[in-house]
Protein backbone atom coordinates (compact mmCIF):
# COMPACT_ATOMS: atom_id res chain seq x y z
CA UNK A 1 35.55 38.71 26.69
CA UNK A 2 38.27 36.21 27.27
CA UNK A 3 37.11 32.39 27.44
CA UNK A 4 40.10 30.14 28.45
CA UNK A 5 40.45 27.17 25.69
CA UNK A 6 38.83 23.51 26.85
CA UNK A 7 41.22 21.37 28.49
CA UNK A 8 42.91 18.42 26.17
CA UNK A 9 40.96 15.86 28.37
CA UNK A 10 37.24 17.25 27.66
CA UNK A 11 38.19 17.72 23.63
CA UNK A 12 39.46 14.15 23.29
CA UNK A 13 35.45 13.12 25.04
CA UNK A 14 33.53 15.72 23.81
CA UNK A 15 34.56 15.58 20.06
CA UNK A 16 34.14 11.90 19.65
CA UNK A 17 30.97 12.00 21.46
CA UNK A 18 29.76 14.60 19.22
CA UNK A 19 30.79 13.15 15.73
CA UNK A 20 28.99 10.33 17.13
CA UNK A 21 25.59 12.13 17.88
CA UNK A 22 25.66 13.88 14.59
CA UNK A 23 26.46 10.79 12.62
CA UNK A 24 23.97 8.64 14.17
CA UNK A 25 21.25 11.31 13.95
CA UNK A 26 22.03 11.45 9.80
CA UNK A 27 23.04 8.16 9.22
CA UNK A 28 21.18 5.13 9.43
CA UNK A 29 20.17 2.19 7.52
CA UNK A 30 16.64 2.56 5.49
CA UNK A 31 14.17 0.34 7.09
CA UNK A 32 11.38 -1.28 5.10
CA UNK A 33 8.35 0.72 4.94
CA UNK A 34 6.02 -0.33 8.29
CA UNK A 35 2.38 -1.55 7.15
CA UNK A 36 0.25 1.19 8.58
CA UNK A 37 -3.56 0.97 8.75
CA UNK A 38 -5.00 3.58 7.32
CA UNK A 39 -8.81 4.51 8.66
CA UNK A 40 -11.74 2.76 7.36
CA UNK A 41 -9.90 0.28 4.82
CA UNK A 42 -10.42 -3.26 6.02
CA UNK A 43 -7.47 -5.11 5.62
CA UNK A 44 -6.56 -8.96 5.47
CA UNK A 45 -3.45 -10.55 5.00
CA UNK A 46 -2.37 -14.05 3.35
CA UNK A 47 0.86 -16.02 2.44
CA UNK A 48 0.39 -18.31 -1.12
CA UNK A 49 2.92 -20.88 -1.95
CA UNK A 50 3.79 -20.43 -5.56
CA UNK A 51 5.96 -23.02 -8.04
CA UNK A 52 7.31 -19.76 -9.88
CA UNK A 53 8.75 -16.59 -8.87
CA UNK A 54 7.19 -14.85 -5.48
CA UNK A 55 5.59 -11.66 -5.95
CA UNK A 56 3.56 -9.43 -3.32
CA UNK A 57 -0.27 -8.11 -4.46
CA UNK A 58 -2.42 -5.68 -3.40
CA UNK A 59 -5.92 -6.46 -4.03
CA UNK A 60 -8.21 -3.00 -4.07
CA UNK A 61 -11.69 -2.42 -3.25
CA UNK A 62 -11.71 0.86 -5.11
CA UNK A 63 -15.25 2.69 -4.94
CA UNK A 64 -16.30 5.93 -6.91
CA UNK A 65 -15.15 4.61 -10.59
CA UNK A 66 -17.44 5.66 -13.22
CA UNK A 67 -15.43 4.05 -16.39
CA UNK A 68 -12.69 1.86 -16.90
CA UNK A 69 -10.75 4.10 -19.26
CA UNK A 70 -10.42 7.46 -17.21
CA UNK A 71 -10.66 6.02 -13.74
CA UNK A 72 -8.84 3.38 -14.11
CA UNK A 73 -5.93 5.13 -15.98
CA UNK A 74 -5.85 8.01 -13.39
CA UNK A 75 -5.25 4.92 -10.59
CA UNK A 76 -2.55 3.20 -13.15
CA UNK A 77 -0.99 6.34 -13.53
CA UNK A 78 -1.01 7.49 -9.44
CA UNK A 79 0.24 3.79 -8.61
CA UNK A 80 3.08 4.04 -11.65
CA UNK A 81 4.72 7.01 -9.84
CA UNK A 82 5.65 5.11 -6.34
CA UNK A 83 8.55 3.32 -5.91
CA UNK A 84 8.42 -0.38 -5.54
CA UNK A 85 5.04 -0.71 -7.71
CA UNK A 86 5.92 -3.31 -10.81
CA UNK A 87 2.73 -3.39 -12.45
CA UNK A 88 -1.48 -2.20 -11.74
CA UNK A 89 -3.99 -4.32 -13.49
CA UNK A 90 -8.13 -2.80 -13.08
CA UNK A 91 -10.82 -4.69 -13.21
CA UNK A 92 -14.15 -2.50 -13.61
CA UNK A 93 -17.68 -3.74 -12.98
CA UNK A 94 -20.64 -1.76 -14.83
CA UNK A 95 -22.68 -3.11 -11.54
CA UNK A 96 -22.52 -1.22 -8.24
CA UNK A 97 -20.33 -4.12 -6.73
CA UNK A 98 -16.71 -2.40 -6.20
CA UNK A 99 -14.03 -2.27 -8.84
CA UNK A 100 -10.48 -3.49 -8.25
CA UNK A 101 -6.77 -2.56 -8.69
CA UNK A 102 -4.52 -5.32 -8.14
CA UNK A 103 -0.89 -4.15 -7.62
CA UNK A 104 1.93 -5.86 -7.89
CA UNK A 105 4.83 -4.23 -5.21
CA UNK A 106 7.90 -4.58 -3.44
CA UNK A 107 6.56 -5.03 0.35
CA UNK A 108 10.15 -3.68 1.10
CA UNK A 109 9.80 -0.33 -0.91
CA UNK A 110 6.33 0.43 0.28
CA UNK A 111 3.36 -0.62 2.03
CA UNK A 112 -0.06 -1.35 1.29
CA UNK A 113 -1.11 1.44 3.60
CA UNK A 114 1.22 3.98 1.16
CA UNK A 115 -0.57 2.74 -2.34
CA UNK A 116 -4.40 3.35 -0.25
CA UNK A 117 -3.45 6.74 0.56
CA UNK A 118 -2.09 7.60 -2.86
CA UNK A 119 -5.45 5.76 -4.44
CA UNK A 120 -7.43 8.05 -2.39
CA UNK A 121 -6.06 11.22 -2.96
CA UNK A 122 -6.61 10.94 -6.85
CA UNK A 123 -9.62 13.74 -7.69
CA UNK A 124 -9.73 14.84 -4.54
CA UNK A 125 -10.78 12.34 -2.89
CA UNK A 126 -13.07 10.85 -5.68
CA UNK A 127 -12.47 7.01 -4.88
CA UNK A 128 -12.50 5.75 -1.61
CA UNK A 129 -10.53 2.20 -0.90
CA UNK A 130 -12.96 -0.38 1.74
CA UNK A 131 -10.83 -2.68 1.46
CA UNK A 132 -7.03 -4.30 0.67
CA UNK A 133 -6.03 -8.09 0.53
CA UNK A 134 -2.33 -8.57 0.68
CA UNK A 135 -1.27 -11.57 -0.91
CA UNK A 136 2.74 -12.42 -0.14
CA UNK A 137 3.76 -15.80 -2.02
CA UNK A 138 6.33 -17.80 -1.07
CA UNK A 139 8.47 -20.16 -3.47
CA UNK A 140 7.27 -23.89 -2.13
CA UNK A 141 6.02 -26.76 -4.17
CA UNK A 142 2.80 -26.12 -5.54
CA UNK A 143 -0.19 -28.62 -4.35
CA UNK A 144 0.02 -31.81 -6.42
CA UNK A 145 -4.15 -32.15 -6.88
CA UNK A 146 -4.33 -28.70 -8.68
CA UNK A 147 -6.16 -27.89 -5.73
CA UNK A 148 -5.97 -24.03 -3.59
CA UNK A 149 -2.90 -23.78 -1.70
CA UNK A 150 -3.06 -24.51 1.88
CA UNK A 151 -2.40 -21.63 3.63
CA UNK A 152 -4.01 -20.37 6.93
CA UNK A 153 -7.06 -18.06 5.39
CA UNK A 154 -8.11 -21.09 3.19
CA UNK A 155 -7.71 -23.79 6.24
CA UNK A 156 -9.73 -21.08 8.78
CA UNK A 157 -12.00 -20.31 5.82
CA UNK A 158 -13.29 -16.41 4.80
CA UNK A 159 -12.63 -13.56 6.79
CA UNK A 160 -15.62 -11.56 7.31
CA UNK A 161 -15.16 -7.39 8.25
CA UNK A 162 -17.21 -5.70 10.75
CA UNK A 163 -16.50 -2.71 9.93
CA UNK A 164 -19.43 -0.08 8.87
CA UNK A 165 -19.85 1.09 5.33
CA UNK A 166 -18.73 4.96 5.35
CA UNK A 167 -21.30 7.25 3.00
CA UNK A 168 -19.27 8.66 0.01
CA UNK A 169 -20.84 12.17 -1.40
CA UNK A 170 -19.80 11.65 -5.15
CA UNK A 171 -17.78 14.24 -6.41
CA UNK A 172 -18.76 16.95 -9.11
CA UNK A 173 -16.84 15.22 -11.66
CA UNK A 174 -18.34 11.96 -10.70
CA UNK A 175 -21.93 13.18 -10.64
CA UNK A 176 -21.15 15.03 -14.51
CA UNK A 177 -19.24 11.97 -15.67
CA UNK A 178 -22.61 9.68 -14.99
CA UNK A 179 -24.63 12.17 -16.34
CA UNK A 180 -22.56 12.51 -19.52
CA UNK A 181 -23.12 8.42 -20.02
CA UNK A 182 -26.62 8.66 -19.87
């Protein structure tokens, strides 16, 4: 079947107009990672003012560690993989209060919401994040009385959560792991 060939008119519009769909729809400049809540994880926000050089942290609420060496290596070594993440330190409590991993991260590489999800898909599912304090400094003078830094959570004081405890079913390894220590 015969098709007649476009008109010069509608292949000087259409063409442009097409490279232009096409190139916008692949193109693009990458945007900073948007700071997604993720379900259950309380999360609070605060700007420092810092003499040295600014850094963003992550401050974890990480539930469901039994020991600072296996636990806390599995979350060092889940947080090492992701792009943007400069350092993990873990702080483990033998009590039942929760343990912590404080990450240091680029806010513009990923977002807190990114470095929850990967905490809680270690072990299936074995530790379980409440909550995450993001601390962004800012390069400023630091306060002359070697006081806190006034910023607006230390002016408004604490911020106190509503939000419910979840239960957590420990995990087979969990429940072998504290057996094992006994």
């Amino acid at each position: 079947m015969y098709e007649p060939p476009l008109p010069k008119v509608m292949k000087k519009t259409l063409l442009p107009l097409i490279a232009a769909a096409v190139l916008s729809a692949c193109g693009g400049s990458p945007q900073a990672p948007v700071a997604a809540e993720v379900q259950g994880v309380a999360r609070t926000e605060r700007e420092v003012v810092v003499a040295g050089e600014p850094v963003t942290l992550a401050d974890m609420s990480v539930e469901g560690m039994t020991c600072e060496m296996m636990c806390g290596g599995a979350i060092k070594k889940a947080l090492a993989k992701i792009p943007g993440v400069a350092s993990t330190e873990i702080r483990f409590t033998e009590d039942e209060s929760p343990d912590h991993a404080i990450v240091t991260f680029d806010p513009a590489q990923v977002s807190d919401a990114e470095l929850v999800k990967a905490v809680q898909a270690i072990h299936e599912g074995q530790y379980k994040v409440s909550s995450v304090v993001v601390t962004h400094q800012v390069k400023g003078d630091a306060p002359e009385d070697g006081g806190e830094p006034e910023d607006a959570a230390a002016k408004e004081g604490s911020e106190v959560s509503a939000a419910l405890p979840e239960l957590v079913m420990p995990s087979l390894f969990a429940l072998l792991a504290r057996l094992l220590r006994i």
